[in-house]
PDB file of N, CA and C in Angstrom:
ATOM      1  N   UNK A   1      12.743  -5.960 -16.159  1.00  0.00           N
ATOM      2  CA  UNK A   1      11.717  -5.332 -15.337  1.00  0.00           C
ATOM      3  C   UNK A   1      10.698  -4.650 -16.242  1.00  0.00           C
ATOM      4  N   UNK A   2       9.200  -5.053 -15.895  1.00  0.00           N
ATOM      5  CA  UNK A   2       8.315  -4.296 -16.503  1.00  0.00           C
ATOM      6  C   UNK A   2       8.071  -2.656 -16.075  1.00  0.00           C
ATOM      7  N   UNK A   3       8.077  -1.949 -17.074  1.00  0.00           N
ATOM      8  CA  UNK A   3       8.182  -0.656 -16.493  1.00  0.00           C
ATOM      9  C   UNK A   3       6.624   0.032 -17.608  1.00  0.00           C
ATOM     10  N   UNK A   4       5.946  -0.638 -17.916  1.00  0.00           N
ATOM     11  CA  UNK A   4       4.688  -0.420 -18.924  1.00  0.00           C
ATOM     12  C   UNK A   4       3.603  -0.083 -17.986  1.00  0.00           C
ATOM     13  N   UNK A   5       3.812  -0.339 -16.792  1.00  0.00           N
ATOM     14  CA  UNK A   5       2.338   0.012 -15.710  1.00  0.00           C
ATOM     15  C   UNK A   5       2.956   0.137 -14.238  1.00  0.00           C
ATOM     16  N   UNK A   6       3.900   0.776 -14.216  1.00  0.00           N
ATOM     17  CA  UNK A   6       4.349   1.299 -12.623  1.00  0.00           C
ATOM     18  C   UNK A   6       3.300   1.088 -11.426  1.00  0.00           C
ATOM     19  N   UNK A   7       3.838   1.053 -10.345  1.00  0.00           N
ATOM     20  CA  UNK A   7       3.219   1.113  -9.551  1.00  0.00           C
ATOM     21  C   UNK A   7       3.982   2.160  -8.219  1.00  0.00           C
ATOM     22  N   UNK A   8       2.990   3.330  -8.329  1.00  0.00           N
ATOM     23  CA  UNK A   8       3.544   4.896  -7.473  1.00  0.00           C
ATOM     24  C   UNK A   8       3.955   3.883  -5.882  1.00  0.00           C
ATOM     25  N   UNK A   9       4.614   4.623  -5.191  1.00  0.00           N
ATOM     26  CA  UNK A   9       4.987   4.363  -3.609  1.00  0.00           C
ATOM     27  C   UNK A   9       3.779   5.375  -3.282  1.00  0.00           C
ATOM     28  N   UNK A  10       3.241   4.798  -2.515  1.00  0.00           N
ATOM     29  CA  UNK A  10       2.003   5.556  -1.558  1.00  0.00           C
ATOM     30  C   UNK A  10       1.839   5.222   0.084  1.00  0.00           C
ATOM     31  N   UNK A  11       1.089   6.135   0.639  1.00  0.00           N
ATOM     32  CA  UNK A  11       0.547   5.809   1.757  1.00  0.00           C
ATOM     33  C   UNK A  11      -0.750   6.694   1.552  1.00  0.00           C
ATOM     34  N   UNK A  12      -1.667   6.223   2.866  1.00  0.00           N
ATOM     35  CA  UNK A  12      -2.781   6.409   3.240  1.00  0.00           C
ATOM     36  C   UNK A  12      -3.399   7.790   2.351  1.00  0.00           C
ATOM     37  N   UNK A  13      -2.568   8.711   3.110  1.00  0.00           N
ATOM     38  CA  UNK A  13      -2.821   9.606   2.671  1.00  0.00           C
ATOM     39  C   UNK A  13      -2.489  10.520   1.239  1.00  0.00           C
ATOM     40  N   UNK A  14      -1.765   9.830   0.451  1.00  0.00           N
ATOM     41  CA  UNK A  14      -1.530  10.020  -0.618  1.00  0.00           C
ATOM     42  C   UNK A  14      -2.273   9.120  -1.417  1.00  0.00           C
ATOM     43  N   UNK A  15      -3.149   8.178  -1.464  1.00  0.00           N
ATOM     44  CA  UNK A  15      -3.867   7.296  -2.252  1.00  0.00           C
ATOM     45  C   UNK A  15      -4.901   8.281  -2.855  1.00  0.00           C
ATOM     46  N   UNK A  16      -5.239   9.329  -2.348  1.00  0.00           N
ATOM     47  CA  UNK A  16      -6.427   9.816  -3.255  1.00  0.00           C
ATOM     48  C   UNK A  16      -5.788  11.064  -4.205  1.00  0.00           C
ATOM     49  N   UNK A  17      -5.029  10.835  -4.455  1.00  0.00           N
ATOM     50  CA  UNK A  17      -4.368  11.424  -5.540  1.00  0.00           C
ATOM     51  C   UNK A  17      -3.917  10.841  -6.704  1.00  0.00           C
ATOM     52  N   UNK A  18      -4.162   9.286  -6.565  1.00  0.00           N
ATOM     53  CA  UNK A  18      -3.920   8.450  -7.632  1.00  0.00           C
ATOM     54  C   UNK A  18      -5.197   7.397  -7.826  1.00  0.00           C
ATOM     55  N   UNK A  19      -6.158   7.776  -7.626  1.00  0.00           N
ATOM     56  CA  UNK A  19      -7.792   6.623  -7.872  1.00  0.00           C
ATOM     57  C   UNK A  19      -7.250   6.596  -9.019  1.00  0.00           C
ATOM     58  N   UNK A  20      -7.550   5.188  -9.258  1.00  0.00           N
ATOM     59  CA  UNK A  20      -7.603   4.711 -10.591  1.00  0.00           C
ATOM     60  C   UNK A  20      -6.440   4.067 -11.121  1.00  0.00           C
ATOM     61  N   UNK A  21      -5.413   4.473 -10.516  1.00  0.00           N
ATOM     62  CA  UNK A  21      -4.006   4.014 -11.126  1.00  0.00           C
ATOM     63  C   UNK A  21      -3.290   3.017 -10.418  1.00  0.00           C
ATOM     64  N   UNK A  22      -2.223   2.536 -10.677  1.00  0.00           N
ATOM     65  CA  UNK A  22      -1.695   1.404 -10.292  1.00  0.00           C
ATOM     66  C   UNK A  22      -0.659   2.045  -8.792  1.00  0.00           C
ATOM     67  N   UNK A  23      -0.690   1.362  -7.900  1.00  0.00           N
ATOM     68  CA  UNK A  23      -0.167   1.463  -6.409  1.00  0.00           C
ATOM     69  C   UNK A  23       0.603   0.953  -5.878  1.00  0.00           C
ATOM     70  N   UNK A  24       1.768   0.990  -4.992  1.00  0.00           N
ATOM     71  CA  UNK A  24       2.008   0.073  -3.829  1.00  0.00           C
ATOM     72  C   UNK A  24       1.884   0.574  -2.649  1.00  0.00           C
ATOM     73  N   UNK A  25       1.655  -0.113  -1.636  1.00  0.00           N
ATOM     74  CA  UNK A  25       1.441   0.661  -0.061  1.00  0.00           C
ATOM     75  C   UNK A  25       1.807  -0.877   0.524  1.00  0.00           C
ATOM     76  N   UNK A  26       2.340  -0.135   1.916  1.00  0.00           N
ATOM     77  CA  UNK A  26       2.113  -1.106   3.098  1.00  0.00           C
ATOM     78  C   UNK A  26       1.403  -1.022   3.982  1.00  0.00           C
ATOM     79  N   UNK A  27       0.759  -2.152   3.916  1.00  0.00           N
ATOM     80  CA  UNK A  27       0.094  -2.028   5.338  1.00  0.00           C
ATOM     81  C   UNK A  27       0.256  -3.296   6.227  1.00  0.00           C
ATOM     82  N   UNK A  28      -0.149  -2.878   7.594  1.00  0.00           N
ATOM     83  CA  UNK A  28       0.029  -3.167   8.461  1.00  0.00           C
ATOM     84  C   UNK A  28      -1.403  -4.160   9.128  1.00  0.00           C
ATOM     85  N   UNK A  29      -1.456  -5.535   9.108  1.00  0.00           N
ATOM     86  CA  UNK A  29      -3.159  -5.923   9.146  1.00  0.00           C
ATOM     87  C   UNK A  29      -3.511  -5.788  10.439  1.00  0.00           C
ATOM     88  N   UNK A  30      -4.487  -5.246  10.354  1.00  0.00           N
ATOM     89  CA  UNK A  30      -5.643  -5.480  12.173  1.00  0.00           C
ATOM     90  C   UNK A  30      -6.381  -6.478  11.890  1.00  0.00           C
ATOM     91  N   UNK A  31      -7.006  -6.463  10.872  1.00  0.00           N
ATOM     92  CA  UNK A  31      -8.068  -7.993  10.680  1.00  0.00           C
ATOM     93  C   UNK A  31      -8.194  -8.177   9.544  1.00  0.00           C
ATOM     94  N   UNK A  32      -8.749  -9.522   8.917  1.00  0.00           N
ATOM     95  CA  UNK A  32      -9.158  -9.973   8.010  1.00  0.00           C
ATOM     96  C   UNK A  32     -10.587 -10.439   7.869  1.00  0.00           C
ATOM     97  N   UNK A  33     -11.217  -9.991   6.730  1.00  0.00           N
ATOM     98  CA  UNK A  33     -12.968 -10.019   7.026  1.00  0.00           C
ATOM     99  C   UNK A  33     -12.845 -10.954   5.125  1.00  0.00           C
ATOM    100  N   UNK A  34     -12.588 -12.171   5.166  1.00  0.00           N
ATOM    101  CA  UNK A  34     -12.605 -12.838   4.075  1.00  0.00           C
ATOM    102  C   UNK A  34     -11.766 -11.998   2.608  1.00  0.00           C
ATOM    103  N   UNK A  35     -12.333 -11.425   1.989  1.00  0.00           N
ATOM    104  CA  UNK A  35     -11.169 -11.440   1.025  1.00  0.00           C
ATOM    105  C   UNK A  35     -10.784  -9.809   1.109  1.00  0.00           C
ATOM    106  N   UNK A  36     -11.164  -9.271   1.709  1.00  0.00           N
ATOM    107  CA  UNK A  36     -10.991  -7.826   2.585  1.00  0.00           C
ATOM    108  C   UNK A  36      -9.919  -7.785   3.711  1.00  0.00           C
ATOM    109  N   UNK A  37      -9.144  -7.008   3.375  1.00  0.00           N
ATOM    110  CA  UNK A  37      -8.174  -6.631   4.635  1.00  0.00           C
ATOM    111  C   UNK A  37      -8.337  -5.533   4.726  1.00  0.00           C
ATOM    112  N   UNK A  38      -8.327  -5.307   6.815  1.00  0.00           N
ATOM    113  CA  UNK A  38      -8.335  -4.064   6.709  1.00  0.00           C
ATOM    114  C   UNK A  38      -6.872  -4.037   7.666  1.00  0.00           C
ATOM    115  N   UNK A  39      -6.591  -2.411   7.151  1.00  0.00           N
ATOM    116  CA  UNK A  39      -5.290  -2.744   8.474  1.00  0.00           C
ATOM    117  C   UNK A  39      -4.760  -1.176   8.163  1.00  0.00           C
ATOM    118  N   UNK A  40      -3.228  -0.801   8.549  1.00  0.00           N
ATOM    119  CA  UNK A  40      -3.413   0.725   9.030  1.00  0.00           C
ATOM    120  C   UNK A  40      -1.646   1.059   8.083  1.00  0.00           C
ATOM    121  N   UNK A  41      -1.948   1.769   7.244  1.00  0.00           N
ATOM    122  CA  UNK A  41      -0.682   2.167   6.399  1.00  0.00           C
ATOM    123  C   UNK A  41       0.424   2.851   7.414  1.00  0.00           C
ATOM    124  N   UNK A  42       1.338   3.008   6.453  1.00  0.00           N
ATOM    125  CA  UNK A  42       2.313   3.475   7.471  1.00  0.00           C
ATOM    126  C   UNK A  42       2.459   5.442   8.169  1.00  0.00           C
ATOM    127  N   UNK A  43       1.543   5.631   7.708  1.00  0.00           N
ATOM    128  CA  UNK A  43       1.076   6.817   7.510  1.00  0.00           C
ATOM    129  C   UNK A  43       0.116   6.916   9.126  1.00  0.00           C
ATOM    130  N   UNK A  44      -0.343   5.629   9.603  1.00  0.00           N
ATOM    131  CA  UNK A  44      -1.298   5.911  10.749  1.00  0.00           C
ATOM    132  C   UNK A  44      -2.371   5.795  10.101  1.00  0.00           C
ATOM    133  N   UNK A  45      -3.258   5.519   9.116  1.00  0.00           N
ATOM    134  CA  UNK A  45      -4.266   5.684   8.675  1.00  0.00           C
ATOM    135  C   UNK A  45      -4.799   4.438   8.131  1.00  0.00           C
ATOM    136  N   UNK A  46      -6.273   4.040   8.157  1.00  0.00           N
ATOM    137  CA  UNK A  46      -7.254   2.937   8.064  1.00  0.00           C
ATOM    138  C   UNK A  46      -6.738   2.879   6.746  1.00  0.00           C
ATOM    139  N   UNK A  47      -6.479   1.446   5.857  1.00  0.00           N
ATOM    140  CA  UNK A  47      -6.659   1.355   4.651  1.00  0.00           C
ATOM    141  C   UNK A  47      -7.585   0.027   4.515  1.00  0.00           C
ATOM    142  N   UNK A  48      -8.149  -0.733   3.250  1.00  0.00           N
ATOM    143  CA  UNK A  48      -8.627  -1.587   2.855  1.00  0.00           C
ATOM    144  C   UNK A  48      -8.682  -1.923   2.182  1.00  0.00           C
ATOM    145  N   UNK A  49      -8.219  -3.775   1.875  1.00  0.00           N
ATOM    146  CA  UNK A  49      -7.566  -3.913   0.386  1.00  0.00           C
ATOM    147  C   UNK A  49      -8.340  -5.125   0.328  1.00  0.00           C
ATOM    148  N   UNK A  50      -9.132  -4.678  -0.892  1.00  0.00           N
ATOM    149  CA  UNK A  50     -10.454  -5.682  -1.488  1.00  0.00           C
ATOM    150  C   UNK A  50      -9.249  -6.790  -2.045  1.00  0.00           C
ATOM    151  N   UNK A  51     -10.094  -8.016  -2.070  1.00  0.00           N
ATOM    152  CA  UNK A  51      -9.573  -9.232  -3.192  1.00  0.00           C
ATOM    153  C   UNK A  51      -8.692  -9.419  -2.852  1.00  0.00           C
ATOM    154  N   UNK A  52      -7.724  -9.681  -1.103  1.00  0.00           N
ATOM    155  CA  UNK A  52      -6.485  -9.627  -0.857  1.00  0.00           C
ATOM    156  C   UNK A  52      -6.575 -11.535   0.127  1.00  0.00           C
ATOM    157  N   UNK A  53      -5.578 -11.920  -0.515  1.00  0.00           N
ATOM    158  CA  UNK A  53      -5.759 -13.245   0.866  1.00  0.00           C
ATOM    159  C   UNK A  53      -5.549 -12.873   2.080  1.00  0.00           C
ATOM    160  N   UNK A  54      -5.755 -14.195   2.612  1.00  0.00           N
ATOM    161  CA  UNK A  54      -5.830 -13.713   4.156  1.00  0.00           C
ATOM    162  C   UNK A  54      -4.142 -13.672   4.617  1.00  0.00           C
ATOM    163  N   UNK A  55      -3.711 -12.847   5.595  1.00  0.00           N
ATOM    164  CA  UNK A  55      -2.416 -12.851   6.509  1.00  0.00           C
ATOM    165  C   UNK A  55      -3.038 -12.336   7.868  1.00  0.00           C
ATOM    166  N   UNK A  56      -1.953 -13.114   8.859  1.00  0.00           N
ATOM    167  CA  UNK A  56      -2.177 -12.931  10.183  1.00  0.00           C
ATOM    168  C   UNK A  56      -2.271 -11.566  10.182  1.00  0.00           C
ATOM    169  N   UNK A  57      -3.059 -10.921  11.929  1.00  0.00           N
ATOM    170  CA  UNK A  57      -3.293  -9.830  12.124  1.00  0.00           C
ATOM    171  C   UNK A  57      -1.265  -9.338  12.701  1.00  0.00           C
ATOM    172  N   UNK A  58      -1.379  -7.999  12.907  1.00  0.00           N
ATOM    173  CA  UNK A  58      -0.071  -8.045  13.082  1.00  0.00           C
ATOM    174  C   UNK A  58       0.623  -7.818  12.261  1.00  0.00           C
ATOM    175  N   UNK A  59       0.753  -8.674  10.456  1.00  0.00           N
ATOM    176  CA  UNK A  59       2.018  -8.700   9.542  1.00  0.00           C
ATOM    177  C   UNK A  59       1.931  -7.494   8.726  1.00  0.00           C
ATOM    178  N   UNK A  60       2.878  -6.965   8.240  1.00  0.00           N
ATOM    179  CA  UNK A  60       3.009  -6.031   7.212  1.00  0.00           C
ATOM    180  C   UNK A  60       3.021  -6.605   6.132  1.00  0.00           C
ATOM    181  N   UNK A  61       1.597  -6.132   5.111  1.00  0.00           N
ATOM    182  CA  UNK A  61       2.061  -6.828   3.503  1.00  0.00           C
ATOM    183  C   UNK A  61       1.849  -5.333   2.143  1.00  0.00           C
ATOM    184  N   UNK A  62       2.833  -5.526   1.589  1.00  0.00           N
ATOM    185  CA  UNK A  62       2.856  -5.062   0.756  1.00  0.00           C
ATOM    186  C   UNK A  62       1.783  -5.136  -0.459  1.00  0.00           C
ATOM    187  N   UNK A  63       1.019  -4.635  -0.605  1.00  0.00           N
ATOM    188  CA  UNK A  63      -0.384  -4.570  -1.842  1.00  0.00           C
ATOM    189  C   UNK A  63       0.376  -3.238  -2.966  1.00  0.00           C
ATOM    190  N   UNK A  64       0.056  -4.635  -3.924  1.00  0.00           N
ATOM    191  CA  UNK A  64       0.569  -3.572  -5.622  1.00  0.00           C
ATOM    192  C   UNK A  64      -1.029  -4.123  -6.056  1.00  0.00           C
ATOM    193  N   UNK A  65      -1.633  -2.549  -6.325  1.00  0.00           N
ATOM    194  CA  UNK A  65      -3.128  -2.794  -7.032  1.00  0.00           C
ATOM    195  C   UNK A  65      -3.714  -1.588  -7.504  1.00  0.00           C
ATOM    196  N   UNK A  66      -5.148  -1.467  -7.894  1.00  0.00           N
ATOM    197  CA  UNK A  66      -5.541  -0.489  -8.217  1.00  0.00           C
ATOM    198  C   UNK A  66      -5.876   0.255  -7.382  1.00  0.00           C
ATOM    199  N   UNK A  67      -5.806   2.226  -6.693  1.00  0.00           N
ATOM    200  CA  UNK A  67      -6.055   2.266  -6.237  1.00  0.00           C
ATOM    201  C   UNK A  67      -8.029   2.989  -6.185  1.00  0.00           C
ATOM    202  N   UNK A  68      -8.478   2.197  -5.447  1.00  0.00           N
ATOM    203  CA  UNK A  68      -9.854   2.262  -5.587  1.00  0.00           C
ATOM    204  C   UNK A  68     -10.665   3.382  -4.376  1.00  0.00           C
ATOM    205  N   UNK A  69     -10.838   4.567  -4.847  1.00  0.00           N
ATOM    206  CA  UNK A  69     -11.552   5.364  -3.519  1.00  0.00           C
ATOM    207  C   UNK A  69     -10.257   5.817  -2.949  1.00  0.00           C
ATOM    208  N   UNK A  70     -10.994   6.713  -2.075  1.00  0.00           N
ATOM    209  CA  UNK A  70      -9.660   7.241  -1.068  1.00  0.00           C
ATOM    210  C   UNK A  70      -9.078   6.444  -0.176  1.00  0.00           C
ATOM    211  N   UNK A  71      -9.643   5.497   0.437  1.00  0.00           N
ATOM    212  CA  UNK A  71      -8.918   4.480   1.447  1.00  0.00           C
ATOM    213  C   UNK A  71      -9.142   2.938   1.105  1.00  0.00           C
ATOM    214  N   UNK A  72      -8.853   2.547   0.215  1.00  0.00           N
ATOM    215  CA  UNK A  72      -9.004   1.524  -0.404  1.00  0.00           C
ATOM    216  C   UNK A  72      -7.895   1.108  -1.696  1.00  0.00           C
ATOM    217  N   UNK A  73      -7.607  -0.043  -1.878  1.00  0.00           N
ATOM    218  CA  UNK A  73      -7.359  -0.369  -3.290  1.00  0.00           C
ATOM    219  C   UNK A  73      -7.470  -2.192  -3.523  1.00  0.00           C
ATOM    220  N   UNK A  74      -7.487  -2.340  -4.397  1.00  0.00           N
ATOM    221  CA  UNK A  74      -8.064  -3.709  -5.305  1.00  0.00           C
ATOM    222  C   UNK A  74      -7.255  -4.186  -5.265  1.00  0.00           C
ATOM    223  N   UNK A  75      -6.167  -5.347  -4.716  1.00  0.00           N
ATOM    224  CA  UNK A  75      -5.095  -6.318  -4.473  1.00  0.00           C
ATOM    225  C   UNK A  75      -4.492  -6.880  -6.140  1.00  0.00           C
ATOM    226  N   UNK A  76      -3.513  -6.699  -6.827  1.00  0.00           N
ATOM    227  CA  UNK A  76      -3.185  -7.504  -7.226  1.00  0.00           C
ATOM    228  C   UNK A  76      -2.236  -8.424  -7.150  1.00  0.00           C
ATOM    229  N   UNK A  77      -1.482  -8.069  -6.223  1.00  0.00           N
ATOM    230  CA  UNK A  77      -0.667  -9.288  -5.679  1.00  0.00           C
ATOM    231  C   UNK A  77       0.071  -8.011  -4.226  1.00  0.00           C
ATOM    232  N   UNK A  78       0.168  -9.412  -3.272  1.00  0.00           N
ATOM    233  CA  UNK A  78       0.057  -8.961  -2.033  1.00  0.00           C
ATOM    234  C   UNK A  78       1.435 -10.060  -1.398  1.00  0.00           C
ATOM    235  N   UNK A  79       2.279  -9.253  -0.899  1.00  0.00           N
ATOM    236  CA  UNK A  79       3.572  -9.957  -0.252  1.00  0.00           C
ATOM    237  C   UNK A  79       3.993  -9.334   0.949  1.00  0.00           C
ATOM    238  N   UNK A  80       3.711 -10.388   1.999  1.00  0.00           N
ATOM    239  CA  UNK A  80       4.026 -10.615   3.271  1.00  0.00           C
ATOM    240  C   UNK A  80       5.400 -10.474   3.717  1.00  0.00           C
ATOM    241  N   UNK A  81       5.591  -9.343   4.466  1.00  0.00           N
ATOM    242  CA  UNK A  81       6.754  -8.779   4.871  1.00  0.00           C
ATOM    243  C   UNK A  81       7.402  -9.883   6.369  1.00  0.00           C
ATOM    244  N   UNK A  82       5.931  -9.961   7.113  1.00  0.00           N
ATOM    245  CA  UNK A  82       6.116 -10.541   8.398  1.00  0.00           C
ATOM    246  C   UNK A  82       6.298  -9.402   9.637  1.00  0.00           C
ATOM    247  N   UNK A  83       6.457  -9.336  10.631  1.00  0.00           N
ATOM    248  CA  UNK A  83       5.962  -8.604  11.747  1.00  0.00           C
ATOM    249  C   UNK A  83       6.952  -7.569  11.698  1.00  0.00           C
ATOM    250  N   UNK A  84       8.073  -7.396  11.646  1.00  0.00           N
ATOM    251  CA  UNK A  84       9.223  -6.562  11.756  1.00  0.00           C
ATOM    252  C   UNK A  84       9.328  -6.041  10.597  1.00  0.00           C
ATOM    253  N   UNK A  85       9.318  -4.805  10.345  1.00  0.00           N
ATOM    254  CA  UNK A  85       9.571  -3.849   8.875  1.00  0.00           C
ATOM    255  C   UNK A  85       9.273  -2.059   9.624  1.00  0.00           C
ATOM    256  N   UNK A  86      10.142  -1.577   8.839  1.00  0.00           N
ATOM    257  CA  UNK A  86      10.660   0.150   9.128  1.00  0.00           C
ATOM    258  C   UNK A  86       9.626   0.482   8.338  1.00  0.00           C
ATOM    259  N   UNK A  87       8.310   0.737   8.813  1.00  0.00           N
ATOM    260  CA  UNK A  87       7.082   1.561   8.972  1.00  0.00           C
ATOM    261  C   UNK A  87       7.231   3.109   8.635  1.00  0.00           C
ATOM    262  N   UNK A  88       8.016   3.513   9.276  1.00  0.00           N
ATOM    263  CA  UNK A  88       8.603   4.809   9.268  1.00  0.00           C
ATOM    264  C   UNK A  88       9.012   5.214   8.059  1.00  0.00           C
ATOM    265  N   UNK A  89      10.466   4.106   7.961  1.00  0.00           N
ATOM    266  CA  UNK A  89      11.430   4.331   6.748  1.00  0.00           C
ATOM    267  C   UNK A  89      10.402   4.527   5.398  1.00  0.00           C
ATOM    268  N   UNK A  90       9.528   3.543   5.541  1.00  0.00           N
ATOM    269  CA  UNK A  90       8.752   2.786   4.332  1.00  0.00           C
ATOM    270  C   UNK A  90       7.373   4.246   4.140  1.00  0.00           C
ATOM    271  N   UNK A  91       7.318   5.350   5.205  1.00  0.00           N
ATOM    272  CA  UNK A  91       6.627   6.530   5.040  1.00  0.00           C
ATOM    273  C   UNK A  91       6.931   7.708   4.274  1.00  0.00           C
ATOM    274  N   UNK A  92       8.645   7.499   4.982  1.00  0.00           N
ATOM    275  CA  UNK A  92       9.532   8.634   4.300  1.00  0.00           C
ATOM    276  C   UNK A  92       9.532   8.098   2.967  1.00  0.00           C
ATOM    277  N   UNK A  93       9.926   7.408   2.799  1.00  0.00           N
ATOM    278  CA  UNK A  93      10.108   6.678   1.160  1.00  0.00           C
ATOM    279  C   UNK A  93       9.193   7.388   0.269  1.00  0.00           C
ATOM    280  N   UNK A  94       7.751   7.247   0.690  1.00  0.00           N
ATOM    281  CA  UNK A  94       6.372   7.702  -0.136  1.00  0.00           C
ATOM    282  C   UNK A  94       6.559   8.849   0.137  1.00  0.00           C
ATOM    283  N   UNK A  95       7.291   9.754   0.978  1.00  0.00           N
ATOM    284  CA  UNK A  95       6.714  10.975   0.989  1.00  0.00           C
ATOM    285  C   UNK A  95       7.728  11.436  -0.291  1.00  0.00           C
ATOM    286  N   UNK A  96       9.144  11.221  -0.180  1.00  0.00           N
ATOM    287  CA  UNK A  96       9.613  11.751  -1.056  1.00  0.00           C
ATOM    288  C   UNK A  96       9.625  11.250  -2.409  1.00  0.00           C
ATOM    289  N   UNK A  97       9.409   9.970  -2.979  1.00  0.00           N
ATOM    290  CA  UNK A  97       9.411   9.351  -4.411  1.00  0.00           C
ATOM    291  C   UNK A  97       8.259  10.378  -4.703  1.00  0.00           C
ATOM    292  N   UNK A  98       7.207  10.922  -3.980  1.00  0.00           N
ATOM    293  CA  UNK A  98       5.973  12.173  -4.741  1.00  0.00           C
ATOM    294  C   UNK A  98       5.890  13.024  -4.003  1.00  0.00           C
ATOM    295  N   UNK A  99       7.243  14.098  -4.164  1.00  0.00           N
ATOM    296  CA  UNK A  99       7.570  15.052  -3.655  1.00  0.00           C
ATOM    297  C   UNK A  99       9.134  15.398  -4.296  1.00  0.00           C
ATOM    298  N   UNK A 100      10.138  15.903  -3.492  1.00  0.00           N
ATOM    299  CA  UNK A 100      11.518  16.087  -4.061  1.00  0.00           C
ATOM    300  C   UNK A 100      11.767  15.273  -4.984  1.00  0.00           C
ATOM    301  N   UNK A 101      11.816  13.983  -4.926  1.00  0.00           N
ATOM    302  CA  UNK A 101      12.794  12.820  -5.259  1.00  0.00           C
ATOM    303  C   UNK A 101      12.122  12.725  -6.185  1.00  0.00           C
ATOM    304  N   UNK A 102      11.142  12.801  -6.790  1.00  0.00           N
ATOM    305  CA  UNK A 102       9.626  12.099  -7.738  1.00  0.00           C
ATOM    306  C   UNK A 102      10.328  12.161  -8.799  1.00  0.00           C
ATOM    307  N   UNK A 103      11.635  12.953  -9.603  1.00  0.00           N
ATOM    308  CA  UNK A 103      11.863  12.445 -10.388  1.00  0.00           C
ATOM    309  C   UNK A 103      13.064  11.035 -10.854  1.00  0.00           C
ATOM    310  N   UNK A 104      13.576  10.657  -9.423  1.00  0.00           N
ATOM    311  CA  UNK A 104      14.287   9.441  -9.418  1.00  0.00           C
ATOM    312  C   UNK A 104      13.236   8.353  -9.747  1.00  0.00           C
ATOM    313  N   UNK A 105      12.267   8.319  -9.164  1.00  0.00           N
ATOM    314  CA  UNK A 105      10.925   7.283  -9.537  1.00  0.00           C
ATOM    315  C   UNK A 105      10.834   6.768 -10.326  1.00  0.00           C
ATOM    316  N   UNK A 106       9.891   6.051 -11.075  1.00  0.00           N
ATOM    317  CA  UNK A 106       8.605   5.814 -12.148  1.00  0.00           C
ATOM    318  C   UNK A 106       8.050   6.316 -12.272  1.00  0.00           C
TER     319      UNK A 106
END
């Protein structure tokens, strides 16, 4: 396992605490506008992930990228969960890997 460029557990609202650095989040797609997704983290909140292929509206995909701006980040590879995934679970997760737990992490 490469461990030279981590990528933090985030949501929505924790992305602007890491501009610039390497990410993962889930989100959840509402639409696809060509190489732009937009769709809603697990957090409840708008995200948008430049340079991302297209997936049906509906699926949860996982984006590891840069994160770019406060509600945004730059796709570098993007994996399709499919419609069913613990949204929730996958909130708590981010809250605590950067919070209590942050030093079990990366």
């Amino acid at each position: 396992m490469d461990t030279s460029s981590p990528a933090v557990f985030v949501n929505a609202d924790l992305l602007k605490v890491y501009q610039g650095r390497r990410v993962r989040a889930v989100v959840q797609v509402a639409r696809d506008e060509g190489a732009t997704m937009v769709g809603q983290s697990t957090d409840g909140h708008q995200l948008v992930v430049k340079g991302s292929p297209s997936f049906p509206p509906s699926h949860f995909v996982e984006v590891i990228g840069i994160a770019d701006g406060g509600q945004s980040i730059r796709a570098e590879i993007c994996t399709d969960f499919g419609t069913s995934f613990g949204a929730q679970e996958y909130n708590q997760l981010c809250v605590l890997a950067n919070g209590e737990l942050k030093s079990l992490f990366l």
